[in-house]
Protein backbone atom coordinates (compact mmCIF):
# COMPACT_ATOMS: atom_id res chain seq x y z
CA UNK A 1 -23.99 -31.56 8.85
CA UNK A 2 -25.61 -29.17 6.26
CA UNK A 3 -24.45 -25.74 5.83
CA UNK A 4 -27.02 -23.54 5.23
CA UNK A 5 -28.09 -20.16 6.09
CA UNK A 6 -31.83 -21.01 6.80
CA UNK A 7 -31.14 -24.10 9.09
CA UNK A 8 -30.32 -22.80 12.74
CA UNK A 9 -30.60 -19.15 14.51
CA UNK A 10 -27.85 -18.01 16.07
CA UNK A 11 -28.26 -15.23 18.55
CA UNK A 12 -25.15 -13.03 18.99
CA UNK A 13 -24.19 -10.21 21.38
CA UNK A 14 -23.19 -7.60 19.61
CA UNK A 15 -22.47 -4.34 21.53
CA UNK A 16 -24.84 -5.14 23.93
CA UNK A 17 -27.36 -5.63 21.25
CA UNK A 18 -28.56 -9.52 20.91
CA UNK A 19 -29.22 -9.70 16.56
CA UNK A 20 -30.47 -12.77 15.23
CA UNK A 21 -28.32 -13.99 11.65
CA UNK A 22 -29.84 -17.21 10.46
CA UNK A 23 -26.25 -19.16 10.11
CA UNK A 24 -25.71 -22.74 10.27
CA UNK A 25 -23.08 -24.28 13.11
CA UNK A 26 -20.72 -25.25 10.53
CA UNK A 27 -20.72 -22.33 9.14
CA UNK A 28 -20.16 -20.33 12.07
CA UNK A 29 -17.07 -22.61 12.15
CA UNK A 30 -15.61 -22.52 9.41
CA UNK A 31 -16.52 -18.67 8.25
CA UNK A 32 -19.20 -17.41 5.33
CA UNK A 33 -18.53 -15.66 2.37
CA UNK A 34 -20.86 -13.53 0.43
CA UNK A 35 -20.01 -11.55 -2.42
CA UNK A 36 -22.15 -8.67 -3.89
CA UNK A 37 -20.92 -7.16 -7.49
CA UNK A 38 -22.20 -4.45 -9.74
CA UNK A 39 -21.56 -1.98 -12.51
CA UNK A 40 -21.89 1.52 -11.27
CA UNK A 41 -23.03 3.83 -14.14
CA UNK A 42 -21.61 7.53 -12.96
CA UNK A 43 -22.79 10.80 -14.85
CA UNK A 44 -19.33 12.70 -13.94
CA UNK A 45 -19.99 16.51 -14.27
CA UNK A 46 -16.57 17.17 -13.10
CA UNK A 47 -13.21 17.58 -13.35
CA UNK A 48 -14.57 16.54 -17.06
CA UNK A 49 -17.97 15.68 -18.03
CA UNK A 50 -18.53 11.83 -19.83
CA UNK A 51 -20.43 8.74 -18.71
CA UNK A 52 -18.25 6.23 -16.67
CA UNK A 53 -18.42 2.50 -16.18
CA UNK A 54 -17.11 0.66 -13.15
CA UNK A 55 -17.04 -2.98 -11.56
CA UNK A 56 -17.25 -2.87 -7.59
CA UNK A 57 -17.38 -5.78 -5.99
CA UNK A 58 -17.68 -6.01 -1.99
CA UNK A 59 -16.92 -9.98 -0.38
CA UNK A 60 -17.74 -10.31 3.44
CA UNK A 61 -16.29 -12.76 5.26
CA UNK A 62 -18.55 -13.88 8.24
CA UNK A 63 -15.58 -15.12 10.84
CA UNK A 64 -17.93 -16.50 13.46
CA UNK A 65 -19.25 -14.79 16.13
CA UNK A 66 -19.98 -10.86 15.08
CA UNK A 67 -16.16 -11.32 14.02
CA UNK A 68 -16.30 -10.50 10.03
CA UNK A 69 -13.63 -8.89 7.16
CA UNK A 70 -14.56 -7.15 4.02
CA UNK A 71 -12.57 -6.86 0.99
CA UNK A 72 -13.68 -3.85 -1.49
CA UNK A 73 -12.49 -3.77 -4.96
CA UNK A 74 -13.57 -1.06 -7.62
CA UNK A 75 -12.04 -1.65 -11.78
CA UNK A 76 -12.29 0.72 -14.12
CA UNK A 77 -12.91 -0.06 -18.10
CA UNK A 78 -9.37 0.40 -18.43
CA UNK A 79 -8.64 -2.07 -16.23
CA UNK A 80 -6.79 -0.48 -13.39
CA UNK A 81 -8.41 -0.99 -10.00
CA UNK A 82 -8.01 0.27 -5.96
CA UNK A 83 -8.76 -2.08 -3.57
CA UNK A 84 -9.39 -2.04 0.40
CA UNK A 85 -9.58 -4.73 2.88
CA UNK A 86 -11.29 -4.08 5.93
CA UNK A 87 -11.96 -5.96 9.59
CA UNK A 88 -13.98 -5.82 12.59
CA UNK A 89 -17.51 -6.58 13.97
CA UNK A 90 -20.96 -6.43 13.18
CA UNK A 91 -23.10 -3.12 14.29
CA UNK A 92 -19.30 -1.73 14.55
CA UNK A 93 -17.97 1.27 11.98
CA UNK A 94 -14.92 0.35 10.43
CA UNK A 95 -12.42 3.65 9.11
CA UNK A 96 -11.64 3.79 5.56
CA UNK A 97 -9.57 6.75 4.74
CA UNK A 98 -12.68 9.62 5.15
CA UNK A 99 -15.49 7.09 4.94
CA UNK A 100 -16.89 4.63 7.95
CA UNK A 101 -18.35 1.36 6.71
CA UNK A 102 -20.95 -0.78 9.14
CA UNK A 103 -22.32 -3.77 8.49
CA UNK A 104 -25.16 -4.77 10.61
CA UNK A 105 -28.60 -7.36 10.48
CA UNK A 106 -31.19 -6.54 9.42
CA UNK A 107 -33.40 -9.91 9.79
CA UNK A 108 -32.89 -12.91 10.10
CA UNK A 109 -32.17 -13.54 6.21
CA UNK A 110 -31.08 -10.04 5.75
CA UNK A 111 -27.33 -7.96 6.16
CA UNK A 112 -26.90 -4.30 5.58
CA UNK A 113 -23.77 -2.99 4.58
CA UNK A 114 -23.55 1.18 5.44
CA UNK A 115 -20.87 3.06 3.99
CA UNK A 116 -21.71 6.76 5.07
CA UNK A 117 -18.51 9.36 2.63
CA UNK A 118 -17.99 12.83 2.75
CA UNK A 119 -20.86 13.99 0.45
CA UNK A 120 -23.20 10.61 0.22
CA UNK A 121 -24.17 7.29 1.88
CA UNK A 122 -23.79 3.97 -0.29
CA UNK A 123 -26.39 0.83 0.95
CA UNK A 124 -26.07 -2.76 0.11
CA UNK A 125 -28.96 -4.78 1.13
CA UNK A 126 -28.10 -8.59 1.32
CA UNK A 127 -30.86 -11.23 1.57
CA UNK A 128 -30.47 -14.85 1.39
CA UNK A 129 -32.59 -16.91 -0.97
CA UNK A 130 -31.52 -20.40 0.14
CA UNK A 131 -28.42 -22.35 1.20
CA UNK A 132 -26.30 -20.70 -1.34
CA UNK A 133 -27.94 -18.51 -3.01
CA UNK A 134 -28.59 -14.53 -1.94
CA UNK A 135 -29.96 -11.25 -3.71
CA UNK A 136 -28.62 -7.64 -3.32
CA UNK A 137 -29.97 -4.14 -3.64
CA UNK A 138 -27.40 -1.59 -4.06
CA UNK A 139 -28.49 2.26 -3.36
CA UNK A 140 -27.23 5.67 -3.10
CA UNK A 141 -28.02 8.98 -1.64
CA UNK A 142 -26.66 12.28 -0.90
CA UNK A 143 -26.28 13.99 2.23
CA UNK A 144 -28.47 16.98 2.91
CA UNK A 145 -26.57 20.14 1.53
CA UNK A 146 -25.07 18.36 -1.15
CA UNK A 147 -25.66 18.20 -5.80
CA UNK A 148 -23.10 15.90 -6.19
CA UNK A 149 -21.40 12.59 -5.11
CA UNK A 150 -17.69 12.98 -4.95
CA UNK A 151 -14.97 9.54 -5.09
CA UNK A 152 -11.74 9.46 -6.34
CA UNK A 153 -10.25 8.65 -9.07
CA UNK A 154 -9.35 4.66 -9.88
CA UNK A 155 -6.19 5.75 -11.93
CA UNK A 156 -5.05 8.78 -9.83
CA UNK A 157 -6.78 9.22 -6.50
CA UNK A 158 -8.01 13.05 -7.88
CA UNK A 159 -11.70 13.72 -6.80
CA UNK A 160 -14.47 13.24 -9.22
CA UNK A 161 -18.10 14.79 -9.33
CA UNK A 162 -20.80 12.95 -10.32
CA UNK A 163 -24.59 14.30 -10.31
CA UNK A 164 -26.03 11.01 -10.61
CA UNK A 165 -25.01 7.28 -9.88
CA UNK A 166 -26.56 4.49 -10.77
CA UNK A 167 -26.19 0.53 -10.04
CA UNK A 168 -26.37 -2.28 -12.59
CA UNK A 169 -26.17 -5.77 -13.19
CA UNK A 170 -25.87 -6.12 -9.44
CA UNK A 171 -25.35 -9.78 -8.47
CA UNK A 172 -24.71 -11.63 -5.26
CA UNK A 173 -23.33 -15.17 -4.43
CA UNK A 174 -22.55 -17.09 -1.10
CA UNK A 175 -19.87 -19.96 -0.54
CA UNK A 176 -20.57 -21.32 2.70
C-alpha cells in the first residue's frame, strides 16, 4: 500500500469535534513525522542589546488516531541547545513550563501548531505538498499590552527581550 498524505481521509473525533487530516492507512499505522526548521533572527533590546541567531526545529509525530508527540529543540550559534519533548492529542493544549502548545487541523492538507507564552503567540502553519513533501509558515505576534517578546536564555535560562523576531530559512520535511 502507498503511504501518502493525499490518498485517503480519515475522519477523527477529537474532543467531540470530527476534523478531517488527509493521512494514508499505513500511515495511521505506523505513525507520521513532520519536521519544520528555521533560523529565528531576534533584535534583543535587553538584558544587552545585539542581533541573535538561532536554529529551532519542531518534529511532530502523528501516533494514529488524534494521538501525536512533539519534540522542540532550539541551538544557539554557540552551539548549546534546550530541548522539550511534548505528548498528547490534537485540538488539546499541552503545558510547557509557562507556555501551552496546541496543535490542531486546519484542512485537510493543513496542521497548525499554537504555542500561546507569557508576552506573545508563536504559529507554525504546515501544509502538505505531496506524499513527502510539505511547506511551513512560521509567525509571531505579541499579546495586546505588550513591546517586547520575552524567552529565555539557551545558555542560562535568564529572560531575554527582544522587540522584533523574525523567521528564516524555514524548511519542512515529512517521513511517512
Amino acid at each position: 500500500m502507498r503511504t501518502t498524505f493525499a490518498t485517503l481521509r480519515r475522519a477523527a473525533w477529537i474532543g467531540g469535534i470530527s476534523a478531517t487530516l488527509v493521512l494514508s492507512a499505513a500511515t495511521l499505522a505506523a505513525a507520521a513525522e513532520i519536521t519544520v526548521s528555521w533560523t529565528e533572527v531576534q533584535q534583543q533590546t535587553r538584558p544587552q542589546p545585539r542581533m541573535n541567531s538561532v536554529s529551532k526545529s519542531v518534529r511532530l509525530t502523528l501516533q494514529g488516531g488524534s494521538a501525536i508527540s512533539e519534540q522542540f529543540e532550539a541551538r544557539n550559534m554557540r552551539g548549546r541547545s534546550r530541548s522539550t519533548a511534548l505528548e498528547g492529542r490534537l485540538r488539546e493544549g499541552m503545558e510547557r513550563g509557562r507556555s501551552t502548545v496546541a496543535w490542531r487541523v486546519g484542512d485537510s492538507k493543513t496542521l497548525v501548531r499554537t504555542a500561546s507564552l507569557p508576552q506573545h503567540t508563536m504559529t507554525i502553519r504546515v501544509r502538505t505538498l505531496s506524499d513527502t513533501s510539505c511547506e511551513a509558515a512560521v509567525s509571531y505576534h505579541l499579546k495586546p499590552g505588550f513591546r517586547e517578546y520575552r524567552m529565555r536564555s539557551i545558555r542560562d535560562g535568564q529572560p531575554l527581550y527582544m522587540s522584533s523576531i523574525a523567521p528564516q530559512q524555514v524548511t519542512c520535511s515529512v517521513r511517512p
